[in-house]
N, C-alpha and C. Protein backbone atom coordinates (compact mmCIF):
# COMPACT_ATOMS: atom_id res chain seq x y z
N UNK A 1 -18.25 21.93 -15.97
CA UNK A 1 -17.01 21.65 -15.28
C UNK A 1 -17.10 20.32 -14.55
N UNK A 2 -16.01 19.54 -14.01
CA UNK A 2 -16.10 18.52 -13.66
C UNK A 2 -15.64 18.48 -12.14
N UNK A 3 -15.56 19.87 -11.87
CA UNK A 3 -15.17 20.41 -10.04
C UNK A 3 -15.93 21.64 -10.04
N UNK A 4 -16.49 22.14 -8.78
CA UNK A 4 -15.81 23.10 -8.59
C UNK A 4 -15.44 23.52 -7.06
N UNK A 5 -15.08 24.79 -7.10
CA UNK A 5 -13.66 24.81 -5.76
C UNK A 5 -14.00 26.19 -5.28
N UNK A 6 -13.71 26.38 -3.54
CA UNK A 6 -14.72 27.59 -2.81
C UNK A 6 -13.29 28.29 -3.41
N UNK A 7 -12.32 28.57 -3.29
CA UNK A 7 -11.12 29.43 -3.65
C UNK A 7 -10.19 28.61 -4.19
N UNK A 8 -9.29 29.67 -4.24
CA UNK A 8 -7.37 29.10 -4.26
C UNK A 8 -7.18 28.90 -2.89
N UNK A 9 -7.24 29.31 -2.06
CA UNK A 9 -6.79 29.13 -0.52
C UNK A 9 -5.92 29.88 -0.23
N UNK A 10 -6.01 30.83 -0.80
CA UNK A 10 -5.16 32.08 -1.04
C UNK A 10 -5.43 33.41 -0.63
N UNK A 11 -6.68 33.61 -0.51
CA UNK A 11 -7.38 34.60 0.21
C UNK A 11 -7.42 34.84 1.53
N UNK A 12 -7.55 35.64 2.34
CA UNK A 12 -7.57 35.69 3.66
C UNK A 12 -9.10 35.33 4.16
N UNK A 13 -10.14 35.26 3.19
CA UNK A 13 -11.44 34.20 3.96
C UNK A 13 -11.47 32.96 2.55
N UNK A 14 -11.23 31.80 3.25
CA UNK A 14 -11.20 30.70 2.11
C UNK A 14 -13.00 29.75 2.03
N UNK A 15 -12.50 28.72 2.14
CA UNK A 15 -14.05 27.63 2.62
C UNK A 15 -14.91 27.97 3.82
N UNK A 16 -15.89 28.35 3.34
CA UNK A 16 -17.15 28.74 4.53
C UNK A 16 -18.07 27.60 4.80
N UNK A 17 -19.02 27.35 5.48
CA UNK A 17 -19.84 26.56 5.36
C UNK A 17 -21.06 27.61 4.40
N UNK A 18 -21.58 28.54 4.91
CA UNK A 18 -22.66 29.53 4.24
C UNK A 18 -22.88 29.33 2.70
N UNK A 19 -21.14 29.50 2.21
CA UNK A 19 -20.66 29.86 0.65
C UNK A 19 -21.16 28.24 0.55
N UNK A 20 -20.32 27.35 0.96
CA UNK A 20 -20.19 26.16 0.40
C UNK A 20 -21.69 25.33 -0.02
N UNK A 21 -22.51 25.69 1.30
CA UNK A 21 -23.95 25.32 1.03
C UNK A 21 -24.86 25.93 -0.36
N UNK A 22 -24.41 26.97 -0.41
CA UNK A 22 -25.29 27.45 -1.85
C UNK A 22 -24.64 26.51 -2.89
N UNK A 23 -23.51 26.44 -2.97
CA UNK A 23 -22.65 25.65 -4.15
C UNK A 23 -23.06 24.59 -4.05
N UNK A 24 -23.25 23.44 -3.43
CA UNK A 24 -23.64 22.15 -2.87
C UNK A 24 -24.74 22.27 -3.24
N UNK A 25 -25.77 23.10 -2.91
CA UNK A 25 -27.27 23.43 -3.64
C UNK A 25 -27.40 22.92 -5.31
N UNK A 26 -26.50 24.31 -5.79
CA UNK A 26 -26.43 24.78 -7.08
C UNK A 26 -26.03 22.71 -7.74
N UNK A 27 -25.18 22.05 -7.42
CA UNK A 27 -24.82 21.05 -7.59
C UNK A 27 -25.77 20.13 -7.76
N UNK A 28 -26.91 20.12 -6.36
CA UNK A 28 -27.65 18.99 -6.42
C UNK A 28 -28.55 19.43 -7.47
N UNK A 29 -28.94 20.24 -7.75
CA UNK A 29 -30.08 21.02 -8.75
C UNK A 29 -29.29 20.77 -10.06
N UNK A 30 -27.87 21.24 -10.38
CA UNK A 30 -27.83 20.78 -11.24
C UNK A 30 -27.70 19.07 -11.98
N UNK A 31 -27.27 18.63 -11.08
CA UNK A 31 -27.92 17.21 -10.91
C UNK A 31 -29.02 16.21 -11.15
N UNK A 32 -29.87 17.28 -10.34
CA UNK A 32 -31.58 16.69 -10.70
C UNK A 32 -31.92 16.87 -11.96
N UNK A 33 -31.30 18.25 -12.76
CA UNK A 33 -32.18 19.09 -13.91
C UNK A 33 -31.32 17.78 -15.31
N UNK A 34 -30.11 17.79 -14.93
CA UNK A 34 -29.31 17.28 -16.28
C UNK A 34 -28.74 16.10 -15.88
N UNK A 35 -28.65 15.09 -14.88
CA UNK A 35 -28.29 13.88 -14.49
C UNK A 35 -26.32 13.79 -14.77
N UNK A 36 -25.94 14.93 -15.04
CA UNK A 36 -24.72 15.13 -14.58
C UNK A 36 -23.83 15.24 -13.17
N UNK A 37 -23.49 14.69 -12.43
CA UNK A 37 -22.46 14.77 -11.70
C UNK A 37 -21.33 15.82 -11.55
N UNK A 38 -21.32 16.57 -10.67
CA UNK A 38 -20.16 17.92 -10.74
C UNK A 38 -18.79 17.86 -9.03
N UNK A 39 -18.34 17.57 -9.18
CA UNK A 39 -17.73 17.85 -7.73
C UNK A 39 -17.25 18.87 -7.37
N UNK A 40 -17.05 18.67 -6.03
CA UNK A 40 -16.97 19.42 -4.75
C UNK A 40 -15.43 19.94 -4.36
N UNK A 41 -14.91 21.11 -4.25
CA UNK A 41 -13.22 21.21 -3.30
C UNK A 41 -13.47 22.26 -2.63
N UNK A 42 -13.53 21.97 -1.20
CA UNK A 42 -13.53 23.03 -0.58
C UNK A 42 -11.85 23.37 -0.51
N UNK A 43 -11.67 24.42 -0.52
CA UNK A 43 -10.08 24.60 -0.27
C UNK A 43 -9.89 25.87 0.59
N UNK A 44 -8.57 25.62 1.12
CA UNK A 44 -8.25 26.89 2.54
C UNK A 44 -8.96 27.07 3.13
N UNK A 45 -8.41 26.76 4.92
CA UNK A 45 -8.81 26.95 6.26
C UNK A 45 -9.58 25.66 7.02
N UNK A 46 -8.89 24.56 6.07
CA UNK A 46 -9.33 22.76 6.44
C UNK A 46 -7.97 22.99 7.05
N UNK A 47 -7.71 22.80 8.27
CA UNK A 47 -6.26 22.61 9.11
C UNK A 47 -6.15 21.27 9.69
N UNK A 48 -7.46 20.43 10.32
CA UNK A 48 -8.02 19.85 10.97
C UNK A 48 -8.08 18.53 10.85
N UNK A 49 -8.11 17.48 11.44
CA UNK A 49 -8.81 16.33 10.82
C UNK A 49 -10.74 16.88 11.61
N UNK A 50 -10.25 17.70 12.55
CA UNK A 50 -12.25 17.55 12.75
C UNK A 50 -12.72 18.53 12.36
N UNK A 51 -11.81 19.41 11.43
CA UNK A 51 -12.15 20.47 10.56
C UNK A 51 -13.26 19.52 8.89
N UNK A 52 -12.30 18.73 8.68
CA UNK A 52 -12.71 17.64 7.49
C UNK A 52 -13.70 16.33 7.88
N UNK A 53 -14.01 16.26 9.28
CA UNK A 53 -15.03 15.53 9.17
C UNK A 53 -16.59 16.62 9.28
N UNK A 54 -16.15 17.72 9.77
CA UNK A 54 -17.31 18.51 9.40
C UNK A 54 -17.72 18.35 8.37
N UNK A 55 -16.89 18.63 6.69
CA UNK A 55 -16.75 18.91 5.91
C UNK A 55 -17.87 17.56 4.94
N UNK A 56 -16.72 16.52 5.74
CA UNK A 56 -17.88 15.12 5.08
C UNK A 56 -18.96 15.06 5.22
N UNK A 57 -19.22 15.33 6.56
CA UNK A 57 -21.03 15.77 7.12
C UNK A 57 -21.77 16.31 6.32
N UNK A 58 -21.26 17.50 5.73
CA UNK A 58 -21.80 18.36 4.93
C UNK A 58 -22.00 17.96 3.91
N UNK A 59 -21.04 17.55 3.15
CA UNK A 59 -21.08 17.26 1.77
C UNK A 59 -22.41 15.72 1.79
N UNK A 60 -22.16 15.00 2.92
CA UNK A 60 -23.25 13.65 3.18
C UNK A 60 -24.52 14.09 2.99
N UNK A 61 -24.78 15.20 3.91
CA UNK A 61 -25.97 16.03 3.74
C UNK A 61 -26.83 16.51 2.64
N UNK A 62 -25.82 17.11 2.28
CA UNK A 62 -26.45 18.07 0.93
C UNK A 62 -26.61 16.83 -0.24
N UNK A 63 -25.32 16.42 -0.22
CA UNK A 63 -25.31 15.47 -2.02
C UNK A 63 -25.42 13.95 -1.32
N UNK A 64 -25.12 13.49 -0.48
CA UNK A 64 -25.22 11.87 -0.12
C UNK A 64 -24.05 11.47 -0.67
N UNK A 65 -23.89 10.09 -0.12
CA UNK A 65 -22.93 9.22 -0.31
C UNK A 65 -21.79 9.15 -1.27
N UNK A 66 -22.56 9.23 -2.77
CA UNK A 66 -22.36 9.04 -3.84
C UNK A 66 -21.02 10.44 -3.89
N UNK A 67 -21.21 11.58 -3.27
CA UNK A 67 -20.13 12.45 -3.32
C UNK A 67 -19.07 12.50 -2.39
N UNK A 68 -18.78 11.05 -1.42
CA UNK A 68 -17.82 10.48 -1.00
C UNK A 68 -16.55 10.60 -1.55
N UNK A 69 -16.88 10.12 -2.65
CA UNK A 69 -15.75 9.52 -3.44
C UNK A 69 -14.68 11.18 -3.87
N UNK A 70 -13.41 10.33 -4.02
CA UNK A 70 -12.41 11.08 -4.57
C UNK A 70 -12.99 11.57 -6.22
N UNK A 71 -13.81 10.90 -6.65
CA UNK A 71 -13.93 11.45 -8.03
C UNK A 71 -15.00 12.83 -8.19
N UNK A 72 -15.62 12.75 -6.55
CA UNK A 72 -16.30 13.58 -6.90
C UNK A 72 -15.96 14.95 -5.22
N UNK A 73 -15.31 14.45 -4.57
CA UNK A 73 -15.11 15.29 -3.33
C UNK A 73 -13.94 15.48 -3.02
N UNK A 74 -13.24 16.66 -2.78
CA UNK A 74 -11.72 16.82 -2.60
C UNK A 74 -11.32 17.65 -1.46
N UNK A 75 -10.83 17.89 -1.07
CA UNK A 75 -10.51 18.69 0.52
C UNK A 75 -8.58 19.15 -0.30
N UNK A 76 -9.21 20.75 -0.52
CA UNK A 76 -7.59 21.36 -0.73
C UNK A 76 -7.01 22.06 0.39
N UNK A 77 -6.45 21.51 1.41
CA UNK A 77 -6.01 21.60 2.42
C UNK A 77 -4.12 20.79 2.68
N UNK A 78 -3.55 21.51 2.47
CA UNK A 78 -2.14 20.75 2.72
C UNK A 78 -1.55 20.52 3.96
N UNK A 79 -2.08 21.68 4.42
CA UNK A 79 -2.08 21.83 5.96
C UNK A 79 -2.63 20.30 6.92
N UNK A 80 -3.96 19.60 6.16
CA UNK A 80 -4.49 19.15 7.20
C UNK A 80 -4.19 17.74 7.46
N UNK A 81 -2.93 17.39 6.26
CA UNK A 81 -2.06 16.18 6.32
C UNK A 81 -1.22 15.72 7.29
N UNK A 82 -0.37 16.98 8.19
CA UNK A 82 0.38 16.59 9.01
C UNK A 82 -0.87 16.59 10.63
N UNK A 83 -2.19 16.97 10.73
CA UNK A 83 -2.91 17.00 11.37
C UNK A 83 -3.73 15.25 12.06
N UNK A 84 -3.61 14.78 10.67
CA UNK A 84 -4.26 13.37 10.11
C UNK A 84 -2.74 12.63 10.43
N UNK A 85 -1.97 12.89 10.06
CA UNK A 85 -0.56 11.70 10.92
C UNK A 85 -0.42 11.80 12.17
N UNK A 86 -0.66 13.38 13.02
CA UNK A 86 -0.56 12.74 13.94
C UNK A 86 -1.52 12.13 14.76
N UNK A 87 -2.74 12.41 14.45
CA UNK A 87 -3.87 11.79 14.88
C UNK A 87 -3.75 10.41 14.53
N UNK A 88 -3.43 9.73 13.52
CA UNK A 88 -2.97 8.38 13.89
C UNK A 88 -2.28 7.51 14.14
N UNK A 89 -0.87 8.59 14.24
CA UNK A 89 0.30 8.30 15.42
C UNK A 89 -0.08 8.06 16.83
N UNK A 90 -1.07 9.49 17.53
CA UNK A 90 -1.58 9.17 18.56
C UNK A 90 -2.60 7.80 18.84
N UNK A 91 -2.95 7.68 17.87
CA UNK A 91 -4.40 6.24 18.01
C UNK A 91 -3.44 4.95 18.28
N UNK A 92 -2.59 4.86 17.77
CA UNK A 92 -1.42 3.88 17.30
C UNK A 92 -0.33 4.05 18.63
N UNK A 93 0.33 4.82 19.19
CA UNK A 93 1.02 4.80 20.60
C UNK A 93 0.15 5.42 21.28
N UNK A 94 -0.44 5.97 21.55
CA UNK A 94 -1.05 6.71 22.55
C UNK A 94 -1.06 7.88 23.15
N UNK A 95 0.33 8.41 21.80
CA UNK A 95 0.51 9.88 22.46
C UNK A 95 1.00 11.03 21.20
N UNK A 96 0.59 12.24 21.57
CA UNK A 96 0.86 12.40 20.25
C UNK A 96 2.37 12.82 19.71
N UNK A 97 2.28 12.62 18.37
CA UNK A 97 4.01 13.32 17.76
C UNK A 97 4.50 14.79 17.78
N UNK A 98 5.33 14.56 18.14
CA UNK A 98 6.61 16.12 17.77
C UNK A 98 6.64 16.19 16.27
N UNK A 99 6.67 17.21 15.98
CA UNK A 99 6.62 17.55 14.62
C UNK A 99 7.72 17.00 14.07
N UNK A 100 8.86 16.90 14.54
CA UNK A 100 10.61 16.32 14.27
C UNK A 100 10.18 14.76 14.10
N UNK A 101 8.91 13.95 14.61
CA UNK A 101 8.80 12.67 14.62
C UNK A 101 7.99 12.55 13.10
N UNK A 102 7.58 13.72 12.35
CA UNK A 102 6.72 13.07 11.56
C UNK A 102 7.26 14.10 10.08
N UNK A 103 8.39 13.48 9.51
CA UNK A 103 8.85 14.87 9.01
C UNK A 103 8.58 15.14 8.00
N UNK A 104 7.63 14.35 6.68
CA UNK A 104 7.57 14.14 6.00
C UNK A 104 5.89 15.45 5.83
N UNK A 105 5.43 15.68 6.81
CA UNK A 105 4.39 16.63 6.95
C UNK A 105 4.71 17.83 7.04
């Protein structure tokens, strides 16, 4: 496969760290054994923007840099878009948005 993904985000327990670490394992191993590349989606219960920098941590950790990238790391979280505008609405005026200010989230 060329992903793979902790759920649908559909479940009532989605992305764990516990789950995600064995998978991230299973990844780098398969990695080492066959010099293939596999990515990463954690999906459901990323709400956050400091929910998703955990997330980078992790993924930095286990696989390094190289699983930065969009081709190989994905965050299925829809939720955590209007989280990330207003966090840089706030950086940008200084305060944060009303949900009515950002409507497109």
């Amino acid at each position: 496969s060329d992903f793979i993904k902790t759920s649908t985000g559909k479940e009532s327990v989605n992305a764990t760290f516990p789950v995600a670490i064995v998978m991230l394992r299973a990844i780098r191993d398969f990695f080492w054994k066959t010099g293939n590349k596999v990515g990463f989606k954690p999906a459901g219960g990323i709400r956050s923007a400091k929910d998703s920098l955990a997330w980078l941590s992790l993924i930095k950790e286990e696989l390094g840099d190289e699983w930065l990238k969009p081709e190989l790391f994905r965050i299925g979280a829809s939720t955590l878009l209007a989280d990330i505008e207003r966090q840089i609405y706030h950086h940008v005026t200084g305060r944060y948005a009303a949900y009515h200010d950002l409507p497109m989230s």
